[in-house]
N, C-alpha and C. Protein backbone atom coordinates (compact mmCIF):
# COMPACT_ATOMS: atom_id res chain seq x y z
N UNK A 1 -9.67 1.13 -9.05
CA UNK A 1 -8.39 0.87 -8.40
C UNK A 1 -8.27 1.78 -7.17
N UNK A 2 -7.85 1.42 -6.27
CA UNK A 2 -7.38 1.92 -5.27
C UNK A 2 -6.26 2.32 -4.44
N UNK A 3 -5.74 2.74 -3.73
CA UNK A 3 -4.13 2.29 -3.31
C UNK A 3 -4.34 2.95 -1.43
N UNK A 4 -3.53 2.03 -0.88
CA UNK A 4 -3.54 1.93 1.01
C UNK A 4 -2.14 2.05 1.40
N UNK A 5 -1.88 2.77 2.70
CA UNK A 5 -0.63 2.91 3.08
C UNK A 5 -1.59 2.27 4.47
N UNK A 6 -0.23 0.96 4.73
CA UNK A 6 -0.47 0.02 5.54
C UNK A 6 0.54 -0.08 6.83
N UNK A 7 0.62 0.27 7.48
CA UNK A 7 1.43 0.47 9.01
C UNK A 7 1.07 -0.41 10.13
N UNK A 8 2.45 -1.55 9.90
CA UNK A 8 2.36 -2.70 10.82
C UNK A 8 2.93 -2.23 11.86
N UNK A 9 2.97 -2.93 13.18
CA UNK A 9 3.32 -2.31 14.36
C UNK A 9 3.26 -3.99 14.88
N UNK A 10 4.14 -4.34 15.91
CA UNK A 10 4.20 -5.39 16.70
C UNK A 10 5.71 -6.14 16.81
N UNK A 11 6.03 -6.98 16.57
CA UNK A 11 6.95 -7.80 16.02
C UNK A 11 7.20 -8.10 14.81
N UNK A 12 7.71 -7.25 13.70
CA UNK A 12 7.27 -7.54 12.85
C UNK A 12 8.65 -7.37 11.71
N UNK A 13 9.89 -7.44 12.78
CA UNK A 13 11.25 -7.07 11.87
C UNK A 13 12.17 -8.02 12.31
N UNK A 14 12.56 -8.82 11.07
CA UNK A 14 13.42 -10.21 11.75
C UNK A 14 12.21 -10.89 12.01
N UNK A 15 11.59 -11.46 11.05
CA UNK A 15 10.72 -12.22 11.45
C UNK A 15 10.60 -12.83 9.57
N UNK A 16 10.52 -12.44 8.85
CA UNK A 16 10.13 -12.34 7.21
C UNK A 16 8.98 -11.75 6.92
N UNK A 17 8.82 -10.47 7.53
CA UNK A 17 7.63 -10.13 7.28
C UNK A 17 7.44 -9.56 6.04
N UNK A 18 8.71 -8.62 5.20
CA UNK A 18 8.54 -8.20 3.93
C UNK A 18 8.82 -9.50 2.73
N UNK A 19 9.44 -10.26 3.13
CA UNK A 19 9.12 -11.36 1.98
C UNK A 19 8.22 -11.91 2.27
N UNK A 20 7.32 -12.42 3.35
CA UNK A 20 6.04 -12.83 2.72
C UNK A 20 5.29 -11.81 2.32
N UNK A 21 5.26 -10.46 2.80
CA UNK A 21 4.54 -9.59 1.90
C UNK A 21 4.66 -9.73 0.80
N UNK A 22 5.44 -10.17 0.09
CA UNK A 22 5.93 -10.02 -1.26
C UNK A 22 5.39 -11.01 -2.22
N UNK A 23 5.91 -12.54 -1.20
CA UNK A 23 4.80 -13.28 -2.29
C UNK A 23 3.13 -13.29 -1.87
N UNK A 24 2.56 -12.97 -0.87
CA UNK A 24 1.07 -12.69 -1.11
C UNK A 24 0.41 -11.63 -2.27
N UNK A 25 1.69 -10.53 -1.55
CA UNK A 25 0.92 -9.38 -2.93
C UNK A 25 1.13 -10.00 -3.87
N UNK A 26 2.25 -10.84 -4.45
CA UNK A 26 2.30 -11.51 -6.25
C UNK A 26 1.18 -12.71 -6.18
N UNK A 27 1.03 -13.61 -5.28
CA UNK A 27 0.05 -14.60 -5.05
C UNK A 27 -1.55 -13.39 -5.52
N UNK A 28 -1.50 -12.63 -5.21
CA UNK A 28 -3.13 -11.86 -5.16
C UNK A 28 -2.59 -10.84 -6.37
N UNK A 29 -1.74 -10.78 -6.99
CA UNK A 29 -1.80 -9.80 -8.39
C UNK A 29 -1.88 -8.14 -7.89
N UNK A 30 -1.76 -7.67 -6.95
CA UNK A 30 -1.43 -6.57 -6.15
C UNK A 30 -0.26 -5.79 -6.30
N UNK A 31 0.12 -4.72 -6.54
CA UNK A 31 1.28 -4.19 -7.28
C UNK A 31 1.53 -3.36 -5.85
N UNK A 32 2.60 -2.37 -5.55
CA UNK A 32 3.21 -1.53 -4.35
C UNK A 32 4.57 -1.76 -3.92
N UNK A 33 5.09 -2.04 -2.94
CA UNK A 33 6.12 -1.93 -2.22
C UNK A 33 5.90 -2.52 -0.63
N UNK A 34 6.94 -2.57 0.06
CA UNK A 34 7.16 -2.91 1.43
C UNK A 34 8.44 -2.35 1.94
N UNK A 35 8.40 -2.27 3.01
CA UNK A 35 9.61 -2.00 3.33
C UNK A 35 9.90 -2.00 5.52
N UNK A 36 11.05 -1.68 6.02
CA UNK A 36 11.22 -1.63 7.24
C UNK A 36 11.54 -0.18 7.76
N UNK A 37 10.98 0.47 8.63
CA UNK A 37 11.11 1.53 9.09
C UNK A 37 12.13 1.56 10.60
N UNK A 38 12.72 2.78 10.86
CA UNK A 38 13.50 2.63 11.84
C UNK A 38 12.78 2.78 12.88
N UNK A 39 11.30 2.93 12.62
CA UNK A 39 10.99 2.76 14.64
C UNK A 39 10.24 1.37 14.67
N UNK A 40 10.40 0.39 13.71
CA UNK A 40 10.30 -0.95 14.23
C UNK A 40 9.20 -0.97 13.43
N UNK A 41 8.18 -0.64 12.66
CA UNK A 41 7.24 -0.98 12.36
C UNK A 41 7.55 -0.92 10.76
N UNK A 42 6.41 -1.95 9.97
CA UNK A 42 6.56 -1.68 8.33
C UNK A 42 5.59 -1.54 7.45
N UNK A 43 6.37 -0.88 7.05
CA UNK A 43 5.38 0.34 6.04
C UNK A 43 5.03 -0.75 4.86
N UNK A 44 3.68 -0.71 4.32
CA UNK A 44 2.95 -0.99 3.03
C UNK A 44 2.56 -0.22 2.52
N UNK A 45 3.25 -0.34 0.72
CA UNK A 45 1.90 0.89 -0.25
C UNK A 45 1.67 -0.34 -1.11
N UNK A 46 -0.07 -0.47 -1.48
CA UNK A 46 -0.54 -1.34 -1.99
C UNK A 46 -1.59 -1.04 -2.87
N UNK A 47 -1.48 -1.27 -4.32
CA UNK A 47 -2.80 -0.91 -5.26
C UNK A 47 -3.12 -1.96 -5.52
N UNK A 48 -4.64 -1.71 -6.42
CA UNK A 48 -5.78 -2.68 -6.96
C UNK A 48 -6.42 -2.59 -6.96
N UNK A 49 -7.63 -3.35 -6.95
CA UNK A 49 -8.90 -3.59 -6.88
C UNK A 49 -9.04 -3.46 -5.21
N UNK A 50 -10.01 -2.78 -5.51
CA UNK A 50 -10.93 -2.70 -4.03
C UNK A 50 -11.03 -4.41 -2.95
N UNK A 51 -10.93 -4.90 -4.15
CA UNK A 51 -11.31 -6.24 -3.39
C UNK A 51 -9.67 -7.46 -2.53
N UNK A 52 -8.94 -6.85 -3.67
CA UNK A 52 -7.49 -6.99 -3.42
C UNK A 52 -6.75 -6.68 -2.50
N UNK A 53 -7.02 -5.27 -2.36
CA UNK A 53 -6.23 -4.93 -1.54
C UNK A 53 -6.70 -4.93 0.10
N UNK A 54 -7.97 -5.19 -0.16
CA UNK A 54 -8.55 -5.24 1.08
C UNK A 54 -7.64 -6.62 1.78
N UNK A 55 -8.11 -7.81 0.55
CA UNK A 55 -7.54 -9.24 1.22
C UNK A 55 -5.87 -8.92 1.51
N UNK A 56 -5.27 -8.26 1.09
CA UNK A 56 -3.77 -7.93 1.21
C UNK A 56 -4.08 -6.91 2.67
N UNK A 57 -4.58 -6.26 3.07
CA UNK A 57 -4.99 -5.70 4.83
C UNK A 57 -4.91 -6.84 5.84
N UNK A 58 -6.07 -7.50 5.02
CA UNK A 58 -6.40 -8.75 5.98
C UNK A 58 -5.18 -9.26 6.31
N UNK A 59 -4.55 -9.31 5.08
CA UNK A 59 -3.38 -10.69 5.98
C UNK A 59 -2.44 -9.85 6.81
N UNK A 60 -2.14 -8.57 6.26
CA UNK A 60 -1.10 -7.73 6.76
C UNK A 60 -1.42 -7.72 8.37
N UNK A 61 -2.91 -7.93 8.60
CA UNK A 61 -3.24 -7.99 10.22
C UNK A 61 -2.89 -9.02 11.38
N UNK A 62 -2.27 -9.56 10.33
CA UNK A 62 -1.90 -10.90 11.04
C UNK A 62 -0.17 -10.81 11.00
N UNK A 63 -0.20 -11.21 9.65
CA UNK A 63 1.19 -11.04 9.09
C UNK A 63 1.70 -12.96 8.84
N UNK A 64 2.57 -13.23 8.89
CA UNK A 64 3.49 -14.96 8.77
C UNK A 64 3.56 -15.12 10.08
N UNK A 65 3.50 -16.36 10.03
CA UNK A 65 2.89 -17.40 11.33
C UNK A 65 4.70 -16.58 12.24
N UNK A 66 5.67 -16.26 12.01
CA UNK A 66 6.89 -15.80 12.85
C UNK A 66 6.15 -14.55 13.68
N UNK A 67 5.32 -13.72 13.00
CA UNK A 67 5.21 -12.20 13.26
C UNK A 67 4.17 -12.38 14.36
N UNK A 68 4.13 -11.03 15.24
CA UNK A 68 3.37 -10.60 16.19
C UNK A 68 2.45 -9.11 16.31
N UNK A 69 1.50 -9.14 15.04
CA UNK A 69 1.06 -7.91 14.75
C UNK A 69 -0.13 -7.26 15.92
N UNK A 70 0.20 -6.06 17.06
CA UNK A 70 -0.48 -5.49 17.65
C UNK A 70 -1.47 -4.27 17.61
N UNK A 71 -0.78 -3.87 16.26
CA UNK A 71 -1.92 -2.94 15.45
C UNK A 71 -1.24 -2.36 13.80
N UNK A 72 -2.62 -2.26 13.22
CA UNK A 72 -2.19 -2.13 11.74
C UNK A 72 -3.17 -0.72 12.02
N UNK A 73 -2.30 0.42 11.43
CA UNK A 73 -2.72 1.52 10.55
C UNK A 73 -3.22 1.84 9.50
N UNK A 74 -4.04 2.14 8.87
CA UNK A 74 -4.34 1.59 7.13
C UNK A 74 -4.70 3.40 6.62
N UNK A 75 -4.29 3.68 6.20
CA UNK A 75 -4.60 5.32 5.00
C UNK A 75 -5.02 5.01 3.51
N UNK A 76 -6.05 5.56 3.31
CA UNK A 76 -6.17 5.83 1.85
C UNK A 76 -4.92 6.70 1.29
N UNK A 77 -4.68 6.34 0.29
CA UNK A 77 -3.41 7.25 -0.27
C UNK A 77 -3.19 7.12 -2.06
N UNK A 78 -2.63 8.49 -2.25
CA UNK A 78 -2.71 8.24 -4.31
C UNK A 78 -2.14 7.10 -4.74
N UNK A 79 -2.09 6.77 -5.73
CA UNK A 79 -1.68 5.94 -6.19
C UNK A 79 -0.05 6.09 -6.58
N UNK A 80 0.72 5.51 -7.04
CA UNK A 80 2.09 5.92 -7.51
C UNK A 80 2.40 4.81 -8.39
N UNK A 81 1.12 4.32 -9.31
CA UNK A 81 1.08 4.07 -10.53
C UNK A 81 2.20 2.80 -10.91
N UNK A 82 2.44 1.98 -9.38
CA UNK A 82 3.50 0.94 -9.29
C UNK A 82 2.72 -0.52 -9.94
N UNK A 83 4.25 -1.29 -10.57
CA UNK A 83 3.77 -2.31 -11.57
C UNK A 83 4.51 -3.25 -10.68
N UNK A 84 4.05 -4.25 -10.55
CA UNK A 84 4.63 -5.43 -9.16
C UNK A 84 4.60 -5.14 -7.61
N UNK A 85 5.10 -5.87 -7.78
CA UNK A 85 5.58 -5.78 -5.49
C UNK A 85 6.80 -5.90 -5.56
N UNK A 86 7.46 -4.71 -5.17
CA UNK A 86 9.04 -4.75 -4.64
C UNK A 86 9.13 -4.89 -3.09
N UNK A 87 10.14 -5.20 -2.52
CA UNK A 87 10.72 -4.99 -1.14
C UNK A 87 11.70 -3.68 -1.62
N UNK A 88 11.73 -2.31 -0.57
CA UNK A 88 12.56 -1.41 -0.47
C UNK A 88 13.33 -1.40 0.52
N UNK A 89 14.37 -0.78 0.63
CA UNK A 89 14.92 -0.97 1.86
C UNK A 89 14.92 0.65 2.86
């Protein structure tokens, strides 16, 4: 298992970017959080499988056909032992 702190940057608030985060991570069985930060960009913490969470990067690089992602940040980071995908605020 692994876990990634994921930092979207672009257009990416007012767009639905944390609810589709939400159902991909449940679509891919991926447990963490999402949320919106006040300097415009949104934060991902995401565990799993190595292989999971990678495909949960991938999309985050893009994001929902609304969003305009110009760069993603990605950190290894501990785990915090989270069960589902919430949206935080």
């Amino acid at each position: 298992m692994v876990a990634k702190r994921l930092l979207v940057h672009g257009r990416v608030q007012g767009v639905g970017f944390r609810f589709a985060t939400c159902l991909e991570a449940k679509r891919l069985g991926v447990n963490g959080w999402v949320r919106n930060r006040h300097d415009g960009t949104v934060e991902i913490h995401v565990e799993g499988t190595e292989d999971l969470v990678d495909e949960l990067t991938d999309w985050a690089s893009h994001g929902p056909p609304t969003a305009h992602v110009t760069r993603l940040d990605i950190t290894a980071t501990a785990s915090e032992n989270s069960t589902g995908f919430t949206e935080r605020a």
